[in-house]
PDB file of N, CA and C in Angstrom:
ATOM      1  N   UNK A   1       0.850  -1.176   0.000  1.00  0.00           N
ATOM      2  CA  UNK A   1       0.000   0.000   0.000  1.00  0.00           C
ATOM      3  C   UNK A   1       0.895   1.240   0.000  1.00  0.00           C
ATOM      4  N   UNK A   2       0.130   2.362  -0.662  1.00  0.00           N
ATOM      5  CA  UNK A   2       1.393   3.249  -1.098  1.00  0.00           C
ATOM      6  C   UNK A   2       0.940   4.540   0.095  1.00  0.00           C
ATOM      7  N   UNK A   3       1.587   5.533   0.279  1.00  0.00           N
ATOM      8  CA  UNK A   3       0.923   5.929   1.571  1.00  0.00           C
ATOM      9  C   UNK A   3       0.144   7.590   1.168  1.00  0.00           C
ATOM     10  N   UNK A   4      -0.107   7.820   0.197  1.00  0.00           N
ATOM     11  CA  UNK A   4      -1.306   8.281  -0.006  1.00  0.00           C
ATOM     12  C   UNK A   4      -2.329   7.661  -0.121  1.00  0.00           C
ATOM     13  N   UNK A   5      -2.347   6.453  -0.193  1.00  0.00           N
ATOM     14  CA  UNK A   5      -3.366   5.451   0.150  1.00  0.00           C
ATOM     15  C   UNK A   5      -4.192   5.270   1.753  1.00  0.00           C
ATOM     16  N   UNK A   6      -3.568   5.694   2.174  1.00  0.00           N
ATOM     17  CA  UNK A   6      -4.100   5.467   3.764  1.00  0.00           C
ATOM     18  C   UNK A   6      -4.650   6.788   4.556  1.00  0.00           C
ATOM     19  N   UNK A   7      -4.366   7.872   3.925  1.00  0.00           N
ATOM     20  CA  UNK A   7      -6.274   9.055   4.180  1.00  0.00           C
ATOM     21  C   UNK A   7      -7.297   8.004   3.655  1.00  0.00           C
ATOM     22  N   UNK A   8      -7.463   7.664   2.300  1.00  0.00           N
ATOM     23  CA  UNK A   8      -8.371   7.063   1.837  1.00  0.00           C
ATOM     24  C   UNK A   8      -8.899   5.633   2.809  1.00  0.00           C
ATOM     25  N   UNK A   9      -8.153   5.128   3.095  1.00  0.00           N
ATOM     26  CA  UNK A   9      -8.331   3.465   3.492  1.00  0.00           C
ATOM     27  C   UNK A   9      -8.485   3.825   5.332  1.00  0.00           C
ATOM     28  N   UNK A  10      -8.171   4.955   5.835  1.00  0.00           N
ATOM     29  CA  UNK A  10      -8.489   5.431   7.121  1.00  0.00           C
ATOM     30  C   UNK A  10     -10.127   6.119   7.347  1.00  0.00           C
ATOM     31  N   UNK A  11     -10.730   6.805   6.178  1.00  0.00           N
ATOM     32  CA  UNK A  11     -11.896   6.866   5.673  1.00  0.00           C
ATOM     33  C   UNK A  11     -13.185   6.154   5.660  1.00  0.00           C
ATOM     34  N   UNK A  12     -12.260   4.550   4.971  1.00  0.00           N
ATOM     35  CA  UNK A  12     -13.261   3.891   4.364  1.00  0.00           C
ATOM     36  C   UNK A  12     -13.214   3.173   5.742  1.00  0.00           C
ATOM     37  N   UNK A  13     -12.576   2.916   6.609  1.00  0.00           N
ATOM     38  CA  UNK A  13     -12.466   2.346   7.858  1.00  0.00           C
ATOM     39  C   UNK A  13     -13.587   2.671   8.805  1.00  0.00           C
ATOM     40  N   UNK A  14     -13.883   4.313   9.176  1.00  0.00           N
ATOM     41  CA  UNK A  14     -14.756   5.191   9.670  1.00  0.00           C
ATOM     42  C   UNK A  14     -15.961   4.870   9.394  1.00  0.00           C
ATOM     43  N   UNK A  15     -15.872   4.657   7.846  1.00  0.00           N
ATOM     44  CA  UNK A  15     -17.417   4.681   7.279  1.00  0.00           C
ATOM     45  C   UNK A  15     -17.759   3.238   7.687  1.00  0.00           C
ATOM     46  N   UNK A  16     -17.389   1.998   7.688  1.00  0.00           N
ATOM     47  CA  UNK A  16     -17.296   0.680   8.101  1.00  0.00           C
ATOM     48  C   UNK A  16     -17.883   0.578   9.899  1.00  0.00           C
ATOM     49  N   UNK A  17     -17.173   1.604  10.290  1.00  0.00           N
ATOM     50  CA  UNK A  17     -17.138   1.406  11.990  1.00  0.00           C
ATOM     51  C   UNK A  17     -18.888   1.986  12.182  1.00  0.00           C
ATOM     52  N   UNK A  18     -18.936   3.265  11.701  1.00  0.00           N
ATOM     53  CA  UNK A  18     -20.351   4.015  11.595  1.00  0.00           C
ATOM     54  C   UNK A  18     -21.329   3.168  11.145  1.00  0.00           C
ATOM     55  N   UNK A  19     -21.360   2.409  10.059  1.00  0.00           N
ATOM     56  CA  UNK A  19     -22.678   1.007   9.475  1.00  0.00           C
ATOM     57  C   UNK A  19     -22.643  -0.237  10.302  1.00  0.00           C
ATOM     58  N   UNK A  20     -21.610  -0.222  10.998  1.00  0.00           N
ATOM     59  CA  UNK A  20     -21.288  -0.953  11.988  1.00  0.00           C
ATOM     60  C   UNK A  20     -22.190  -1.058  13.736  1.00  0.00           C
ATOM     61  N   UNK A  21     -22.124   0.438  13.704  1.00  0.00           N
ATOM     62  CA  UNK A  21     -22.560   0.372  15.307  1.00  0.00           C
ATOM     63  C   UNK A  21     -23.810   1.609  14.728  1.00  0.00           C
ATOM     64  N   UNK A  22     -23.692   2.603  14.668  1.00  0.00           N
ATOM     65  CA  UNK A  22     -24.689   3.684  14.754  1.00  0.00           C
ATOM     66  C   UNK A  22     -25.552   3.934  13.610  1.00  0.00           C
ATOM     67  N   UNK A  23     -25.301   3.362  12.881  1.00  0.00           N
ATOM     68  CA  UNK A  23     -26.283   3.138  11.094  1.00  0.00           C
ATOM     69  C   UNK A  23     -27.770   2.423  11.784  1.00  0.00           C
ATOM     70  N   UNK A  24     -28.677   3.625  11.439  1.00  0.00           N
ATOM     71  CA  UNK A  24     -29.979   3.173  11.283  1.00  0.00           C
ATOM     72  C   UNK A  24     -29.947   1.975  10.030  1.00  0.00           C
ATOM     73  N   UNK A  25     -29.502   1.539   9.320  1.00  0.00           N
ATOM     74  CA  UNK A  25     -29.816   0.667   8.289  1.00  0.00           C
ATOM     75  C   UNK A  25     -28.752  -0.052   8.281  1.00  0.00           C
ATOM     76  N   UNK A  26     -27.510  -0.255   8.827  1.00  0.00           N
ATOM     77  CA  UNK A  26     -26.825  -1.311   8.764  1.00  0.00           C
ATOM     78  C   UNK A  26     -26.110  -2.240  10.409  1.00  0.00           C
ATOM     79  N   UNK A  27     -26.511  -0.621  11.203  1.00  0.00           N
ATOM     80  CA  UNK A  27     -25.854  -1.470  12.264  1.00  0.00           C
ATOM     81  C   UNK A  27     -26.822  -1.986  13.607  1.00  0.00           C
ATOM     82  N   UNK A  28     -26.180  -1.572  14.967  1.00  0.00           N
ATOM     83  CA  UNK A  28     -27.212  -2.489  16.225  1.00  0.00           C
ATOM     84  C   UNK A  28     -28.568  -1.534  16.049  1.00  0.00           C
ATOM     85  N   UNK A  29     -29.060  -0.800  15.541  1.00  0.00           N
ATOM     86  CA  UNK A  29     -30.616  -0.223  15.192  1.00  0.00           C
ATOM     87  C   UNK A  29     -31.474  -0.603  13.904  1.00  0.00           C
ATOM     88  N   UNK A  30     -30.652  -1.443  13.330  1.00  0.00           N
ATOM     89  CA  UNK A  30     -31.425  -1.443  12.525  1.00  0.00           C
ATOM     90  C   UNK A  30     -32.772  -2.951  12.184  1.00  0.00           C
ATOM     91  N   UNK A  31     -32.873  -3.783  13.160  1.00  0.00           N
ATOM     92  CA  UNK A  31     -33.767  -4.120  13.783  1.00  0.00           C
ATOM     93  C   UNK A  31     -35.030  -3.256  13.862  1.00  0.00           C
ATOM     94  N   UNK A  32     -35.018  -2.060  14.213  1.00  0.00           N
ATOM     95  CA  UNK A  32     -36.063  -1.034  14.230  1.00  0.00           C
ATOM     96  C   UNK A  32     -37.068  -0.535  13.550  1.00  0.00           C
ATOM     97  N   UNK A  33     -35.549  -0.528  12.283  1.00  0.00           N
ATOM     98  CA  UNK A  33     -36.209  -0.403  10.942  1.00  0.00           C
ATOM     99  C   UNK A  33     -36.484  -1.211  10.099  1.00  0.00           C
ATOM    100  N   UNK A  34     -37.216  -2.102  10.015  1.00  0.00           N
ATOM    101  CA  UNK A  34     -36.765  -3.802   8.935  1.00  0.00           C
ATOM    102  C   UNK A  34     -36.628  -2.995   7.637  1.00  0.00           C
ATOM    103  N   UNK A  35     -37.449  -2.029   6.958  1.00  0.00           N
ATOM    104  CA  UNK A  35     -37.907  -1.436   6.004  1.00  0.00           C
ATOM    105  C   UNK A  35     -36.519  -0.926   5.251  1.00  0.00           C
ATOM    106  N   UNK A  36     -36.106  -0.399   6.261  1.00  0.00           N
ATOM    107  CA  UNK A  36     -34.668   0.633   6.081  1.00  0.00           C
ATOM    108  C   UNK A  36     -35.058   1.782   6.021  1.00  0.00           C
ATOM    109  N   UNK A  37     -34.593   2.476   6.652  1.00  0.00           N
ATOM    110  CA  UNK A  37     -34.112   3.824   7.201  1.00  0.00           C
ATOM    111  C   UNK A  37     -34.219   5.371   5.899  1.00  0.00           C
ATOM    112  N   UNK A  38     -32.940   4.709   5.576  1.00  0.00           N
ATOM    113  CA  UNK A  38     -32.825   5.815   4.497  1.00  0.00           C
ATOM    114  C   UNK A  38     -33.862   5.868   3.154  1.00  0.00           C
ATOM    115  N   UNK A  39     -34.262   7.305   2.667  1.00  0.00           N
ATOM    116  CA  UNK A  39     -35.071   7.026   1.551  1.00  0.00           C
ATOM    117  C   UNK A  39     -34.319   6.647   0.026  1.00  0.00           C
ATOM    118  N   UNK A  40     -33.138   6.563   0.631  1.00  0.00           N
ATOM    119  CA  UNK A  40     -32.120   6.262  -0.872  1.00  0.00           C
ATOM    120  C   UNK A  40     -31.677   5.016  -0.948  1.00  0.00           C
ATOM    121  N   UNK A  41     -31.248   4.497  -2.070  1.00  0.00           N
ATOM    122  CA  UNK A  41     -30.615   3.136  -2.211  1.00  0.00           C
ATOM    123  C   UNK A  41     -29.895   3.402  -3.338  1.00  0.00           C
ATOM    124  N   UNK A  42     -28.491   3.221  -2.545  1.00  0.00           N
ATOM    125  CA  UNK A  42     -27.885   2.468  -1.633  1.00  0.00           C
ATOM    126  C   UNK A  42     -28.066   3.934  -0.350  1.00  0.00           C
ATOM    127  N   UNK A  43     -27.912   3.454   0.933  1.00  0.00           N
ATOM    128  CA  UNK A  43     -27.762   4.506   1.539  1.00  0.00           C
ATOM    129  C   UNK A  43     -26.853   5.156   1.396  1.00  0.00           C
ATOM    130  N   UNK A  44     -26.928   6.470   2.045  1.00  0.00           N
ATOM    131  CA  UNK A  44     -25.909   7.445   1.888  1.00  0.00           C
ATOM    132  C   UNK A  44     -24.829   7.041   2.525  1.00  0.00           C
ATOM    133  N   UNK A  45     -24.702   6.115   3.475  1.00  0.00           N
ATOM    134  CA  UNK A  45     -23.182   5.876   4.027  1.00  0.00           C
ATOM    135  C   UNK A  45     -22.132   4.610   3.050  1.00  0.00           C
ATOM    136  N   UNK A  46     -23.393   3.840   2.606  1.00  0.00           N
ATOM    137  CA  UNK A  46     -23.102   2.874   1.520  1.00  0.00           C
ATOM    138  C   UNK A  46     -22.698   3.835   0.276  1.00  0.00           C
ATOM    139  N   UNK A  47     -23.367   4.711  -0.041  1.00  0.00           N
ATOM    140  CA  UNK A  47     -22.667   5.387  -1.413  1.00  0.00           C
ATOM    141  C   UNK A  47     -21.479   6.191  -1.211  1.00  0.00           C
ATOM    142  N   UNK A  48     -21.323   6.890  -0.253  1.00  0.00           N
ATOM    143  CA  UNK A  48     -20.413   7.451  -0.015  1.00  0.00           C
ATOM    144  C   UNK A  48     -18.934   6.076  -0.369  1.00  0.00           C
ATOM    145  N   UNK A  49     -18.989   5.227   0.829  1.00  0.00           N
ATOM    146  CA  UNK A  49     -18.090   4.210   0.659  1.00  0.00           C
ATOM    147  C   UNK A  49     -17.814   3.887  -0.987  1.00  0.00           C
ATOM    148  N   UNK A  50     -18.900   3.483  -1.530  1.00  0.00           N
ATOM    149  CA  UNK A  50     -18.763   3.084  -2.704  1.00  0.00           C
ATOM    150  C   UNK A  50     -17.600   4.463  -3.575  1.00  0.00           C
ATOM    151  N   UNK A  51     -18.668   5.319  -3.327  1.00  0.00           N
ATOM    152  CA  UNK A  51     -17.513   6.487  -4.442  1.00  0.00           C
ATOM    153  C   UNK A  51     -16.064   6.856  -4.012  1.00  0.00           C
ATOM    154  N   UNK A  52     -15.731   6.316  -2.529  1.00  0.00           N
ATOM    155  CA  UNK A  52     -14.173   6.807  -2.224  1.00  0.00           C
ATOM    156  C   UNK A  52     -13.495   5.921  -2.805  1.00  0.00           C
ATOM    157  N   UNK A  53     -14.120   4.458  -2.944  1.00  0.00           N
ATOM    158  CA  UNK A  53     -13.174   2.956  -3.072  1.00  0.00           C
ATOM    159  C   UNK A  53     -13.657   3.886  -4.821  1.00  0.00           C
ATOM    160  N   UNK A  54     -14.513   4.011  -5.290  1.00  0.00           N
ATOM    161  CA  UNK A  54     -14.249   4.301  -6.873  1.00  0.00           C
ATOM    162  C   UNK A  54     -13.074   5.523  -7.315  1.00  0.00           C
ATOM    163  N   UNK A  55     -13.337   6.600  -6.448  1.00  0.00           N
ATOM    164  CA  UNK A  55     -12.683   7.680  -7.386  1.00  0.00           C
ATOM    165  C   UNK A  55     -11.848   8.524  -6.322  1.00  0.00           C
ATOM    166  N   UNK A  56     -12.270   7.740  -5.237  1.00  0.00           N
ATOM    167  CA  UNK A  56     -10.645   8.600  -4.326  1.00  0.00           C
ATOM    168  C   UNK A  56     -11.270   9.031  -3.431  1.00  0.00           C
ATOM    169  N   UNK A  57     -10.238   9.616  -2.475  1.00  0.00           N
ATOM    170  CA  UNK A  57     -11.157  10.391  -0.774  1.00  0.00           C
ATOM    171  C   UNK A  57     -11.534  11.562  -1.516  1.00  0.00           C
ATOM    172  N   UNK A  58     -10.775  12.865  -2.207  1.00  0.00           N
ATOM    173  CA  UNK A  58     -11.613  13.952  -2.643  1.00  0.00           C
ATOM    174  C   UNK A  58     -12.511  13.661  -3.083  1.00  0.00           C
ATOM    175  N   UNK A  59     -12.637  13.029  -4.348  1.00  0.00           N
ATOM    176  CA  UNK A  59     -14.044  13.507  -5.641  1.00  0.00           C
ATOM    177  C   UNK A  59     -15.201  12.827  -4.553  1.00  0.00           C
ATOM    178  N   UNK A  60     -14.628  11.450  -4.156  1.00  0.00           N
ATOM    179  CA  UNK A  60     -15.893  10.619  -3.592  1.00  0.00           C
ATOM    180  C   UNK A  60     -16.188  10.713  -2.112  1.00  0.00           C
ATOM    181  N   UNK A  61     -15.329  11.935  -1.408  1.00  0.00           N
ATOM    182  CA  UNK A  61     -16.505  12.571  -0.632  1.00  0.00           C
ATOM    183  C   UNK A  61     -17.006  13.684  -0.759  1.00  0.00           C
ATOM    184  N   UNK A  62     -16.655  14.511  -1.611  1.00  0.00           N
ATOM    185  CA  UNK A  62     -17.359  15.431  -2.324  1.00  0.00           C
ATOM    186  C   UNK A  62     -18.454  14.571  -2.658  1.00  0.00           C
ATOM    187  N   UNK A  63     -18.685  13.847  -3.686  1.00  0.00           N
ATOM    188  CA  UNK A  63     -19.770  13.504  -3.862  1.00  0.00           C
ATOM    189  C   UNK A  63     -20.585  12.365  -2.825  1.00  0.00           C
ATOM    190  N   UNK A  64     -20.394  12.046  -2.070  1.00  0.00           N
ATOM    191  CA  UNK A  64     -20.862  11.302  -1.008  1.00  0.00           C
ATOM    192  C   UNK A  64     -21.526  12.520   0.150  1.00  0.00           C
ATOM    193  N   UNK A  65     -20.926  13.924   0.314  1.00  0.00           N
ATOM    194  CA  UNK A  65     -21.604  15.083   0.709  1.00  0.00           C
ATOM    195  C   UNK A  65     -22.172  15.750   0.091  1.00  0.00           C
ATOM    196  N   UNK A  66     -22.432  15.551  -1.068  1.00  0.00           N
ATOM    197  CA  UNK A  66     -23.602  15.992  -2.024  1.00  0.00           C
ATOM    198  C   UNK A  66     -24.467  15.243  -1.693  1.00  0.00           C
ATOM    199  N   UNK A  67     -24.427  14.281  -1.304  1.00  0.00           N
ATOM    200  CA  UNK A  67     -25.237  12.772  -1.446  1.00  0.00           C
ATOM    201  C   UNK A  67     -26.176  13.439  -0.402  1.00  0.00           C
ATOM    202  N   UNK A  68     -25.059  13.642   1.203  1.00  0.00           N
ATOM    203  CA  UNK A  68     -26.270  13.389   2.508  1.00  0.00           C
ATOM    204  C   UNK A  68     -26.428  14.834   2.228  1.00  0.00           C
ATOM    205  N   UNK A  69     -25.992  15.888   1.904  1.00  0.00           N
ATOM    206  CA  UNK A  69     -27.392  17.167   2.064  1.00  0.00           C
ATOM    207  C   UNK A  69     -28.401  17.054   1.315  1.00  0.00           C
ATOM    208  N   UNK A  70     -28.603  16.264  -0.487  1.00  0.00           N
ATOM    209  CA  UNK A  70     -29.493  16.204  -1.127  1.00  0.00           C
ATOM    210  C   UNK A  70     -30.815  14.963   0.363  1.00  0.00           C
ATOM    211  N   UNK A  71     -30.136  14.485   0.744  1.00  0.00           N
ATOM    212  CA  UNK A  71     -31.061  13.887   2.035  1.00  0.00           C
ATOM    213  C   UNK A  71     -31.920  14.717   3.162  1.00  0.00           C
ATOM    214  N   UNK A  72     -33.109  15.239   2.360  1.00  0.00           N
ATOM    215  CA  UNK A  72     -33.853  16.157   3.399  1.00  0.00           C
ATOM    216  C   UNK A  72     -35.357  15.483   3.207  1.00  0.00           C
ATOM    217  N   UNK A  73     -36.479  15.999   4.300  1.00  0.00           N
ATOM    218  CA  UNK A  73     -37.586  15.791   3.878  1.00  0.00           C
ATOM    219  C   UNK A  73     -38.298  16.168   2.371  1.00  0.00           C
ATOM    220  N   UNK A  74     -37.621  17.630   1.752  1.00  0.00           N
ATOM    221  CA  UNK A  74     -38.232  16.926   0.492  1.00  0.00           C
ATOM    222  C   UNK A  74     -37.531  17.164  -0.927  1.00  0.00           C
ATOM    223  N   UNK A  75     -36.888  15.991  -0.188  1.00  0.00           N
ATOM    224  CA  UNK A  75     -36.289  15.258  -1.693  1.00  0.00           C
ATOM    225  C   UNK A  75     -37.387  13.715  -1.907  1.00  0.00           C
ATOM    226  N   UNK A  76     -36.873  13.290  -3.220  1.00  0.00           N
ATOM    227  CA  UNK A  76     -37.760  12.311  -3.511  1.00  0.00           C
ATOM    228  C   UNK A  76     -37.333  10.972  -3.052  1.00  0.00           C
ATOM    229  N   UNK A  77     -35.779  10.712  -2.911  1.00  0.00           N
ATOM    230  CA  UNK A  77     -35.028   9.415  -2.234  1.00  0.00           C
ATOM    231  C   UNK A  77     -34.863   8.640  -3.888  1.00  0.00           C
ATOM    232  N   UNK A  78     -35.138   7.453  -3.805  1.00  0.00           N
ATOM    233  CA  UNK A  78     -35.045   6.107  -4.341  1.00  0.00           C
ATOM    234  C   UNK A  78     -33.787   6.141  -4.991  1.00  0.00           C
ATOM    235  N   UNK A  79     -33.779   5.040  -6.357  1.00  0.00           N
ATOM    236  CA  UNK A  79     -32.386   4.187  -6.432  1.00  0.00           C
ATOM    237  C   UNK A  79     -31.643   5.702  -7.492  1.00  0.00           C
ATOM    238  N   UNK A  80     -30.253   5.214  -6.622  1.00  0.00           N
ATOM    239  CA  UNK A  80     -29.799   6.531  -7.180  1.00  0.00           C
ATOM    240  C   UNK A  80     -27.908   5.923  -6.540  1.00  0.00           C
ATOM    241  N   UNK A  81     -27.639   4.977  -8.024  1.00  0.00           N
ATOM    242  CA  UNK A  81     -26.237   4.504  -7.835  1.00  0.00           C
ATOM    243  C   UNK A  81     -25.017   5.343  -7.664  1.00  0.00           C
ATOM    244  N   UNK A  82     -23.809   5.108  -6.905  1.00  0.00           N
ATOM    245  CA  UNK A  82     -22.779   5.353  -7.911  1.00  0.00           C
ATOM    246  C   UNK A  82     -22.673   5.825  -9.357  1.00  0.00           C
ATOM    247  N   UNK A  83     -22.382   6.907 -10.267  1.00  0.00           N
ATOM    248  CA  UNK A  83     -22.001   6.404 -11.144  1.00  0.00           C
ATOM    249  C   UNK A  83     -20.732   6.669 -12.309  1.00  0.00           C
TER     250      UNK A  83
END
């Protein structure tokens, strides 16, 4: 691993630990929700992940924080990949 590699892979670690324990939709709450939580798919902590492992810690949390402010009551949600 080269060591600009490891902001990124220290990142994707965070986001892992967060779906892990405090994620309404992936971690110990989400029992609560069988339905799931978020109105997006993939969730916003899942897309985020997805776009850093795609295009790097800048672009893909830039766009992974585009992601959770477009997340308000009225937005419309649904499937809305990576792309």
């Amino acid at each position: 691993m080269k060591i600009y590699h490891i902001p990124k892979e220290i990142a994707l670690v965070i986001i892992k630990g967060y779906q892990k324990t405090l994620s309404p939709d992936h971690g110990i709450f989400k029992h609560r929700f069988p339905q799931g939580y978020c109105k997006y798919d993939p969730s916003c902590s899942e897309y985020t992940y997805q776009a850093i492992t795609k295009y790097g810690l800048v672009k893909g949390g830039i766009m992974g924080t585009y992601r959770i402010l477009r997340c308000n009551p009225f937005s419309k949600g649904g499937y809305d990949p990576v792309s």
